[in-house]
PDB file of N, CA and C in Angstrom:
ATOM      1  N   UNK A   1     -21.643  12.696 -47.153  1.00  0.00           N
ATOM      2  CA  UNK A   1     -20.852  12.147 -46.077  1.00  0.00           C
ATOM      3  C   UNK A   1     -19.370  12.229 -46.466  1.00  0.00           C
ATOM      4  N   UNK A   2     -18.433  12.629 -45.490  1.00  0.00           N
ATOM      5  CA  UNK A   2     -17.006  12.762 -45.866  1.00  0.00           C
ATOM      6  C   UNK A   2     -16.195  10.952 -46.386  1.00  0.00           C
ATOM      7  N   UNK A   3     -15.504  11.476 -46.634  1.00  0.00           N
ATOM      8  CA  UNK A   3     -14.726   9.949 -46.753  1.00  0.00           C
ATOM      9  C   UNK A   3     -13.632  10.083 -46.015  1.00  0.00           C
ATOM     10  N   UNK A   4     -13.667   8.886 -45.387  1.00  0.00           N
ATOM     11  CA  UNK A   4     -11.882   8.548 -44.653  1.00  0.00           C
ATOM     12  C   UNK A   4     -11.223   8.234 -45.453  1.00  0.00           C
ATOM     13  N   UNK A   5     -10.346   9.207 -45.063  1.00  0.00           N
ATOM     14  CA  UNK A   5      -8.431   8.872 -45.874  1.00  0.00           C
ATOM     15  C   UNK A   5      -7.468   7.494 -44.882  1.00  0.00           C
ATOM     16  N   UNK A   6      -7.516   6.460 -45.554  1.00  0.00           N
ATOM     17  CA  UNK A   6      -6.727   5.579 -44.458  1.00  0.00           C
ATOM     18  C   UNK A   6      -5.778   4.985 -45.262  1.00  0.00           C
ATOM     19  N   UNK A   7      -5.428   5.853 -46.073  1.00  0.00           N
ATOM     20  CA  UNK A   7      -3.919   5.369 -46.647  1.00  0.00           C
ATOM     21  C   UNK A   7      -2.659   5.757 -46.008  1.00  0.00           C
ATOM     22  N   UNK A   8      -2.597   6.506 -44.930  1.00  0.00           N
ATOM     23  CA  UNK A   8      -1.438   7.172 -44.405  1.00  0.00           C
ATOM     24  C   UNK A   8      -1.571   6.956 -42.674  1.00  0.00           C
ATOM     25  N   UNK A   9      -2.582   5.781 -42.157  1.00  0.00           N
ATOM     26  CA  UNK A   9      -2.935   5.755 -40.749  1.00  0.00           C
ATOM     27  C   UNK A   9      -2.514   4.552 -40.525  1.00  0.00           C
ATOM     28  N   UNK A  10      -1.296   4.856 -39.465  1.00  0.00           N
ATOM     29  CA  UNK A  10      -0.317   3.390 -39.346  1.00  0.00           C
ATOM     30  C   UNK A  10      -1.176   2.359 -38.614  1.00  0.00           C
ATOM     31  N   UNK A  11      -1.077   1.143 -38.640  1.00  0.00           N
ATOM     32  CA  UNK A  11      -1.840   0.041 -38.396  1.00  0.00           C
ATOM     33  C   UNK A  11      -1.761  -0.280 -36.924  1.00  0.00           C
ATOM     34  N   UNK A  12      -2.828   0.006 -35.869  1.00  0.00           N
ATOM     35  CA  UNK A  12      -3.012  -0.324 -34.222  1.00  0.00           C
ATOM     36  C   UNK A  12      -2.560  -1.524 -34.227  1.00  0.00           C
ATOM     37  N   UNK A  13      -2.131  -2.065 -33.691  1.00  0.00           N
ATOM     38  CA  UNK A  13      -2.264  -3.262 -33.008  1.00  0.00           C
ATOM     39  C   UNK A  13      -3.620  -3.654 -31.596  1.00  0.00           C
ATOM     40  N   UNK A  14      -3.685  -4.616 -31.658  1.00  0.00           N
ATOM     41  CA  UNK A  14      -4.970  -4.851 -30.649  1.00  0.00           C
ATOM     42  C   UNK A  14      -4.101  -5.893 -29.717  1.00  0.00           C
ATOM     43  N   UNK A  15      -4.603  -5.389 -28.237  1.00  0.00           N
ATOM     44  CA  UNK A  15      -3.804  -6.080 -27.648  1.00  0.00           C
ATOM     45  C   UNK A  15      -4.029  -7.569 -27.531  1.00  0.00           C
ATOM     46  N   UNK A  16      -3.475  -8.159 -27.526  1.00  0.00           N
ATOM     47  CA  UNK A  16      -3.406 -10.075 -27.021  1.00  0.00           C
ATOM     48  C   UNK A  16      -4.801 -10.374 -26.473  1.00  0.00           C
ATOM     49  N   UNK A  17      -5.101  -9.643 -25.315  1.00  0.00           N
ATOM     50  CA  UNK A  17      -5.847 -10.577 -24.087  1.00  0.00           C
ATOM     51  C   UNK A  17      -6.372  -8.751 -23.617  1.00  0.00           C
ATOM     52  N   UNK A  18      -7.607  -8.967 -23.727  1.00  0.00           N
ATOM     53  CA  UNK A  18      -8.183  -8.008 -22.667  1.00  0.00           C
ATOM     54  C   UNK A  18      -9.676  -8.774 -21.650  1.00  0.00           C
ATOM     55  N   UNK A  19      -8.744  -8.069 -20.602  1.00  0.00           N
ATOM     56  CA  UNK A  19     -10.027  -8.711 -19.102  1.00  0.00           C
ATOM     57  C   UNK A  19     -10.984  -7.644 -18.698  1.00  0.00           C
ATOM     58  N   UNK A  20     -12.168  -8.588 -18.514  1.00  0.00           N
ATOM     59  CA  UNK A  20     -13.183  -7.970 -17.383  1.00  0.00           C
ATOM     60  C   UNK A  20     -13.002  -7.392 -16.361  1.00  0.00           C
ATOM     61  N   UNK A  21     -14.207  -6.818 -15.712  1.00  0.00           N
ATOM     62  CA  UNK A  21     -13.771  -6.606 -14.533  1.00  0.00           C
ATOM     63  C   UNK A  21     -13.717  -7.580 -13.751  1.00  0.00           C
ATOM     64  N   UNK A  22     -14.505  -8.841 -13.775  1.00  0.00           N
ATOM     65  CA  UNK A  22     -14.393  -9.471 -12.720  1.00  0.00           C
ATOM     66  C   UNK A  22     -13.195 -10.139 -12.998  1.00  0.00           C
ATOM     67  N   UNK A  23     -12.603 -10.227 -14.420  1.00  0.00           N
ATOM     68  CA  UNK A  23     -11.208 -11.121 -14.530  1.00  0.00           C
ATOM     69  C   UNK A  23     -10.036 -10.506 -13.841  1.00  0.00           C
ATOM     70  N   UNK A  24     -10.478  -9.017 -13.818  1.00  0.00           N
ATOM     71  CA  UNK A  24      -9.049  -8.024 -13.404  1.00  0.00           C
ATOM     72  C   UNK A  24      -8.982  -8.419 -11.915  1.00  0.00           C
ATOM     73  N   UNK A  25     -10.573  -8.513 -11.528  1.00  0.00           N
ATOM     74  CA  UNK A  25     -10.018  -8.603  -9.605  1.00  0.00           C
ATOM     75  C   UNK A  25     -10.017  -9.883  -9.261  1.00  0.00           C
ATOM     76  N   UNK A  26      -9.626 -10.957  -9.676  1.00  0.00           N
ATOM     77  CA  UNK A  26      -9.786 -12.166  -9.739  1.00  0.00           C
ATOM     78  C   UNK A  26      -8.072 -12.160  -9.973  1.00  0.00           C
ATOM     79  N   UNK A  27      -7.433 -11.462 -10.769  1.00  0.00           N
ATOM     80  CA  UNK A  27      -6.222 -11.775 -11.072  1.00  0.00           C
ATOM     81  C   UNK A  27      -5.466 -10.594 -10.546  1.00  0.00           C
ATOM     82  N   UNK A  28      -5.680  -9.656  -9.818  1.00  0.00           N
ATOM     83  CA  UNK A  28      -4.929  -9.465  -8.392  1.00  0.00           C
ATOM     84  C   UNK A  28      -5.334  -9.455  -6.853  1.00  0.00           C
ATOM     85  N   UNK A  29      -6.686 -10.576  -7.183  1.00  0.00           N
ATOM     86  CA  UNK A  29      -6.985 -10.733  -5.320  1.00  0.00           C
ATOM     87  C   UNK A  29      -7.975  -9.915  -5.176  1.00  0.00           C
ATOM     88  N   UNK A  30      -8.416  -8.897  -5.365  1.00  0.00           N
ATOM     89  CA  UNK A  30      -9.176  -7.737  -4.780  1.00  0.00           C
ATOM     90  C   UNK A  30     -10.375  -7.721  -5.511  1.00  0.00           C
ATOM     91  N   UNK A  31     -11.611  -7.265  -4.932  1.00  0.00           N
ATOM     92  CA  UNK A  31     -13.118  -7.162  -5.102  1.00  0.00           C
ATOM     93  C   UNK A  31     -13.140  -6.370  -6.067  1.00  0.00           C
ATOM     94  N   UNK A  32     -14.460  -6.980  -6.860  1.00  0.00           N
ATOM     95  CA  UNK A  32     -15.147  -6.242  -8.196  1.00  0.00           C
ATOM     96  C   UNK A  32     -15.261  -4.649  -7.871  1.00  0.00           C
ATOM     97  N   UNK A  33     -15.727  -4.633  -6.774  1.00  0.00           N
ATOM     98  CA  UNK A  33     -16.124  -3.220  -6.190  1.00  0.00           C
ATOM     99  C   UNK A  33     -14.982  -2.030  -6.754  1.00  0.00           C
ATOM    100  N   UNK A  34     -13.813  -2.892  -5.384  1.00  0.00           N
ATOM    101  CA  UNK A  34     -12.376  -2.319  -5.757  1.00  0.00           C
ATOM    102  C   UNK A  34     -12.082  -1.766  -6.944  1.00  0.00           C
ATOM    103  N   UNK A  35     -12.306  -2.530  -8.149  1.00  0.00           N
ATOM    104  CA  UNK A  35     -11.505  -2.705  -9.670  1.00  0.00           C
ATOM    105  C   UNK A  35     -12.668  -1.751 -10.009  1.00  0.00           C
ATOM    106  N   UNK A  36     -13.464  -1.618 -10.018  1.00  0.00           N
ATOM    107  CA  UNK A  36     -14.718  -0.351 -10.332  1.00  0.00           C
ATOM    108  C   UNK A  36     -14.718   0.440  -9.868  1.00  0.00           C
ATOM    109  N   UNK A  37     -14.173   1.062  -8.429  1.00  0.00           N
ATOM    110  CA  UNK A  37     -13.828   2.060  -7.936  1.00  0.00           C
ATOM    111  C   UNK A  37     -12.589   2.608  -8.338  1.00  0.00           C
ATOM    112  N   UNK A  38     -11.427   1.913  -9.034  1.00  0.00           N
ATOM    113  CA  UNK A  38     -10.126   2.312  -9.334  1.00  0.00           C
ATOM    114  C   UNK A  38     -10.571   2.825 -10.795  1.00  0.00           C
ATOM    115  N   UNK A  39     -11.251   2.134 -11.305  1.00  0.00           N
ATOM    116  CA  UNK A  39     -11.766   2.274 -12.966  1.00  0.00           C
ATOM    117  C   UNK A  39     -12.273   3.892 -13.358  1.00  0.00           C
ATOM    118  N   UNK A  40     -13.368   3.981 -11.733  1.00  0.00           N
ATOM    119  CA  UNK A  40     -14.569   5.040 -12.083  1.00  0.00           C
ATOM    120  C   UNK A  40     -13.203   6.375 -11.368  1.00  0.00           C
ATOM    121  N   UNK A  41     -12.467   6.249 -10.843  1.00  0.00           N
ATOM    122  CA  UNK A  41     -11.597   7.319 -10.522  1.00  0.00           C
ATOM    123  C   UNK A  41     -10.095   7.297 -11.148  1.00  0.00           C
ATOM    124  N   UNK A  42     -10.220   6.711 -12.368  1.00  0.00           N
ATOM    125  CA  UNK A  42      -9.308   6.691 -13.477  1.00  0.00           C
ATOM    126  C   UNK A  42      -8.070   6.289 -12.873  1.00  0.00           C
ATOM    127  N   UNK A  43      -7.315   5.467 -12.000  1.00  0.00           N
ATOM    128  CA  UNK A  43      -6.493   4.927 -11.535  1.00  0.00           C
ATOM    129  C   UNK A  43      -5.863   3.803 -12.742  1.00  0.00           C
ATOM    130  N   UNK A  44      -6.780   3.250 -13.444  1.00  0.00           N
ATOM    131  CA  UNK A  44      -6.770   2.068 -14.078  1.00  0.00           C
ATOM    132  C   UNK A  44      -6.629   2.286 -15.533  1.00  0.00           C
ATOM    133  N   UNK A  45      -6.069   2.381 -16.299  1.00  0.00           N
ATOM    134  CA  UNK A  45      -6.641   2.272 -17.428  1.00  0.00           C
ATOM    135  C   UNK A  45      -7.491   1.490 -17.912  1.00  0.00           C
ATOM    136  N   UNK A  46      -8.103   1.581 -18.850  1.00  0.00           N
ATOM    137  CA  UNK A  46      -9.205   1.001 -19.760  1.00  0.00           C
ATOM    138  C   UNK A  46      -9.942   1.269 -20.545  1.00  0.00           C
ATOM    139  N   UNK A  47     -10.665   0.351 -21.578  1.00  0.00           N
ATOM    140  CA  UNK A  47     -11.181   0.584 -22.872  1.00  0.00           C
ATOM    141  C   UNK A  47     -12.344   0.204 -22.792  1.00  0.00           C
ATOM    142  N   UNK A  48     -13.376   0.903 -23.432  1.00  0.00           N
ATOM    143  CA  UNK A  48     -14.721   0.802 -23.311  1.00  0.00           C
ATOM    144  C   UNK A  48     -14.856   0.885 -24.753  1.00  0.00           C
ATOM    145  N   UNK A  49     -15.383  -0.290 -24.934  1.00  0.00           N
ATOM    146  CA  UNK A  49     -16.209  -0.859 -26.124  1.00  0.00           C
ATOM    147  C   UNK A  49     -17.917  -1.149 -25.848  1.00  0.00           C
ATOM    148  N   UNK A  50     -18.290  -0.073 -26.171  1.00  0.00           N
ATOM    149  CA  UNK A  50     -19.524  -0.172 -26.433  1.00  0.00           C
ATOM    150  C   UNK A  50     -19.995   0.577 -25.129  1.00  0.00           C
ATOM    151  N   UNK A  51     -20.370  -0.431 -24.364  1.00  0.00           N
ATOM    152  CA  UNK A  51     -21.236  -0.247 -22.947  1.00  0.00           C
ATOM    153  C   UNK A  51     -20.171  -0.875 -21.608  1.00  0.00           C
ATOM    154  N   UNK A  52     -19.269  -1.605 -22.542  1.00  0.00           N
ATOM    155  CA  UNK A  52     -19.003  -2.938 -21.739  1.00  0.00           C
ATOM    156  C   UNK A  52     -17.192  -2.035 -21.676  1.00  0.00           C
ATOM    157  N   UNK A  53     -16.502  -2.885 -20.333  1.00  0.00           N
ATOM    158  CA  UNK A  53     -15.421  -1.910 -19.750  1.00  0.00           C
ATOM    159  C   UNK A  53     -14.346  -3.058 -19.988  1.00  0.00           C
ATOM    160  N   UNK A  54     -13.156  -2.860 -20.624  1.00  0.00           N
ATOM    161  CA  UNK A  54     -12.281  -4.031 -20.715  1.00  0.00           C
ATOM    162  C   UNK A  54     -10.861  -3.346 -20.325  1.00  0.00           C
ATOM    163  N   UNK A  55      -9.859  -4.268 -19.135  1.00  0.00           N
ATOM    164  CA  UNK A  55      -8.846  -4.169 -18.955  1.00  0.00           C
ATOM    165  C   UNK A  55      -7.349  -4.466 -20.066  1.00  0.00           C
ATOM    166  N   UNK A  56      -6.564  -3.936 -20.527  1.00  0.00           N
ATOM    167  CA  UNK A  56      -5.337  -4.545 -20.780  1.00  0.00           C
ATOM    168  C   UNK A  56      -4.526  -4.917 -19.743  1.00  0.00           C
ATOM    169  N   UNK A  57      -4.163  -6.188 -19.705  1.00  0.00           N
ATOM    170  CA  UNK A  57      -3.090  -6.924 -18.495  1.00  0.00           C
ATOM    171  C   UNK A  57      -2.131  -5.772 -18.227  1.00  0.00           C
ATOM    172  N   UNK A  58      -1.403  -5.269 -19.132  1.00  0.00           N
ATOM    173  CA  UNK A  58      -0.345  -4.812 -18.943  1.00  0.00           C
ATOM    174  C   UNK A  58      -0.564  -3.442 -17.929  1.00  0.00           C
ATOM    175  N   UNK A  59      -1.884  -2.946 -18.612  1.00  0.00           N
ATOM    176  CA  UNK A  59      -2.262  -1.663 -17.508  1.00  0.00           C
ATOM    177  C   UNK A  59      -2.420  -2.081 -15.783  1.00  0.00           C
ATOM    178  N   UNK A  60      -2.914  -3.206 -16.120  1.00  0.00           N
ATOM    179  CA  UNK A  60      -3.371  -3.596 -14.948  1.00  0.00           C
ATOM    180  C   UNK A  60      -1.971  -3.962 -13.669  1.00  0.00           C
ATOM    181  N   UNK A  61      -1.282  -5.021 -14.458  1.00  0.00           N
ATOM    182  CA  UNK A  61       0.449  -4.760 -14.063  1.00  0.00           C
ATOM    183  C   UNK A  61       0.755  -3.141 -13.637  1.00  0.00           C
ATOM    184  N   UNK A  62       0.382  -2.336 -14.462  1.00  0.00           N
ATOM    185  CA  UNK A  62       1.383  -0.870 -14.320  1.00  0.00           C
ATOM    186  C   UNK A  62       0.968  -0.646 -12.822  1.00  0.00           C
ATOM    187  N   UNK A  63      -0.365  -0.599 -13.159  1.00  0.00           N
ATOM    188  CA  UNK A  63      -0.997   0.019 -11.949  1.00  0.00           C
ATOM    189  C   UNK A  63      -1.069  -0.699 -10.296  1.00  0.00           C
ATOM    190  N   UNK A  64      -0.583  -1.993 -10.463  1.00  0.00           N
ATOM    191  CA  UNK A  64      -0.017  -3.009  -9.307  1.00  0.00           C
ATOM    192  C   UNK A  64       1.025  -2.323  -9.221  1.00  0.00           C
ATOM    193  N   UNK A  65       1.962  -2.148 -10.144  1.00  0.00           N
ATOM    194  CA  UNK A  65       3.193  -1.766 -10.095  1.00  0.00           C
ATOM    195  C   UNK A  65       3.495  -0.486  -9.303  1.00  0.00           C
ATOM    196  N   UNK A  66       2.307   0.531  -9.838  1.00  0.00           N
ATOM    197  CA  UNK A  66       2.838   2.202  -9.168  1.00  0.00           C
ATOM    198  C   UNK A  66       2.402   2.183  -7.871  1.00  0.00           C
ATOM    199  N   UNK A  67       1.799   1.407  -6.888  1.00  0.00           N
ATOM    200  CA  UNK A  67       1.014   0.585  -5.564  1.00  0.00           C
ATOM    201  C   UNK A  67       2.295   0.280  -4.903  1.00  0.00           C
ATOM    202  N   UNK A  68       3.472  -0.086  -5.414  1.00  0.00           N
ATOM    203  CA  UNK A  68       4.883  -0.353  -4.441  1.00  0.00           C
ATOM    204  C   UNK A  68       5.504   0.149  -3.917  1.00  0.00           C
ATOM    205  N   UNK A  69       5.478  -0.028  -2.164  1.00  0.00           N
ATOM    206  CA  UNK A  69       5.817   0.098  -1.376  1.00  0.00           C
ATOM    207  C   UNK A  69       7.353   0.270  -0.935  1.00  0.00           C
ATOM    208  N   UNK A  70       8.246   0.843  -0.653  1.00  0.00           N
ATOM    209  CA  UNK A  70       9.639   0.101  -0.628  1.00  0.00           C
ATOM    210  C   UNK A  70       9.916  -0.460   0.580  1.00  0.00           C
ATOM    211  N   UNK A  71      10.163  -1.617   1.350  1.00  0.00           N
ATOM    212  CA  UNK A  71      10.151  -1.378   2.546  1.00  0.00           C
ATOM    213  C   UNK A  71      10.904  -0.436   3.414  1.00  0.00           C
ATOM    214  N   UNK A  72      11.079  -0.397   4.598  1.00  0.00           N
ATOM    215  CA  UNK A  72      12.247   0.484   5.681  1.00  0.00           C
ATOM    216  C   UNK A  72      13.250   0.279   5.943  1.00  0.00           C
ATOM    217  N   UNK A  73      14.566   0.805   5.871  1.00  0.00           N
ATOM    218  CA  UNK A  73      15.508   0.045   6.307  1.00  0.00           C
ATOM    219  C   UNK A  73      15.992   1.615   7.384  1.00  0.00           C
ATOM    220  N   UNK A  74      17.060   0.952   8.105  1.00  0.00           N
ATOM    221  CA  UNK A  74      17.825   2.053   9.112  1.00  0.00           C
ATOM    222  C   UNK A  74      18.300   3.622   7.974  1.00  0.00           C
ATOM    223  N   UNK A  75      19.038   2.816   7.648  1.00  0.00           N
ATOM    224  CA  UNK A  75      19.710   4.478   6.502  1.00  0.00           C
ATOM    225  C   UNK A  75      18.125   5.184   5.672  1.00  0.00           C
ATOM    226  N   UNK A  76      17.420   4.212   5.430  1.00  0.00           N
ATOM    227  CA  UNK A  76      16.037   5.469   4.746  1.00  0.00           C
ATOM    228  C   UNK A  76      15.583   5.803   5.813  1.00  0.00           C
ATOM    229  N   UNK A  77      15.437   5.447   7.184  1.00  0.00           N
ATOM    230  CA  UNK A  77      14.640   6.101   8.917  1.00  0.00           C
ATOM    231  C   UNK A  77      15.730   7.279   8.526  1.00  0.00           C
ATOM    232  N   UNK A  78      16.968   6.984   8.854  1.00  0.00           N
ATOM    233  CA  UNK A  78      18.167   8.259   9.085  1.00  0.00           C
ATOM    234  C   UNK A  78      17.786   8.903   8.557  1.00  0.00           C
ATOM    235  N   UNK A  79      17.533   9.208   6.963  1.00  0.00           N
ATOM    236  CA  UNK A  79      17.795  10.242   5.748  1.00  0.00           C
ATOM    237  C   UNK A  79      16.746  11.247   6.019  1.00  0.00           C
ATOM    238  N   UNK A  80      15.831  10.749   6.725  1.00  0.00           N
ATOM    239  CA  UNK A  80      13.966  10.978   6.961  1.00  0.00           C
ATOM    240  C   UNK A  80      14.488  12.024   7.560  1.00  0.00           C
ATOM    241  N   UNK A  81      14.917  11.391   8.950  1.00  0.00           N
ATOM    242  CA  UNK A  81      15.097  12.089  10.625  1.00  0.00           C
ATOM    243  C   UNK A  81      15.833  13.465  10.182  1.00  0.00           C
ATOM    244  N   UNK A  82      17.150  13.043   9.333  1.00  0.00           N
ATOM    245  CA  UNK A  82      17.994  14.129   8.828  1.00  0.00           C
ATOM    246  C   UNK A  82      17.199  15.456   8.129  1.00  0.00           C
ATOM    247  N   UNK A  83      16.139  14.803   7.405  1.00  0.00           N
ATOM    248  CA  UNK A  83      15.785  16.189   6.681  1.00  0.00           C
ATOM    249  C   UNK A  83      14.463  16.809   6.963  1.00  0.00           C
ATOM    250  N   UNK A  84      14.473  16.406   8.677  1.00  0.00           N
ATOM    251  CA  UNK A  84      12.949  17.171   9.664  1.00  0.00           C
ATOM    252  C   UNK A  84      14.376  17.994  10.229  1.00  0.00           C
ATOM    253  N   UNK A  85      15.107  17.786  10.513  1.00  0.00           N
ATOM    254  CA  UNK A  85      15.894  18.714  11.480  1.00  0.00           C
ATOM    255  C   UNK A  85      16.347  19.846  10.654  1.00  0.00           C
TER     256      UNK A  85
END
C-alpha cells in the first residue's frame, strides 16, 4: 500500500456550520423539493459525506445572492428601448 506524504498539504479548514437539506429550505423559505432540485442540477453547492448531502451557509447565501433581481427604473426601460432600435 502507498503511503501519504502529508508533510507539505496545507491544513483545510472545515467550515463552522453545515446544513441539511431540510435546514437549507427552512432558512430561505422554500421546499425540500426546491433545495433538491437546485442540489440535483448543481445550482447549489454542496458536500456529500458519505450518503448524506450537507450545505455550507455561505454557498447557500451565494446562491440567494446570484437569484437578484435589480428592480426597473425609467433610465434602465430607456437604455433597453435604445438598444432594440
Amino acid at each position: 500500500m502507498a503511503k501519504r506524504i502529508t508533510q507539505n498539504m496545507p491544513a483545510l479548514e472545515l467550515p463552522a456550520e453545515l446544513l441539511t437539506i431540510q435546514e437549507a429550505a427552512s432558512r430561505i423559505g422554500m421546499s425540500v423539493r426546491y433545495v433538491r432540485r437546485a442540489v440535483a442540477e448543481r445550482q447549489i453547492a454542496f458536500h456529500r459525506i458519505g450518503r448524506s448531502i450537507r450545505i455550507d451557509p455561505a454557498d447557500l447565501a451565494a446562491f440567494v445572492h446570484a437569484g437578484r433581481v435589480e428592480p426597473m427604473t425609467t433610465e434602465s426601460i430607456w437604455h433597453e428601448l435604445r438598444s432594440v432600435a
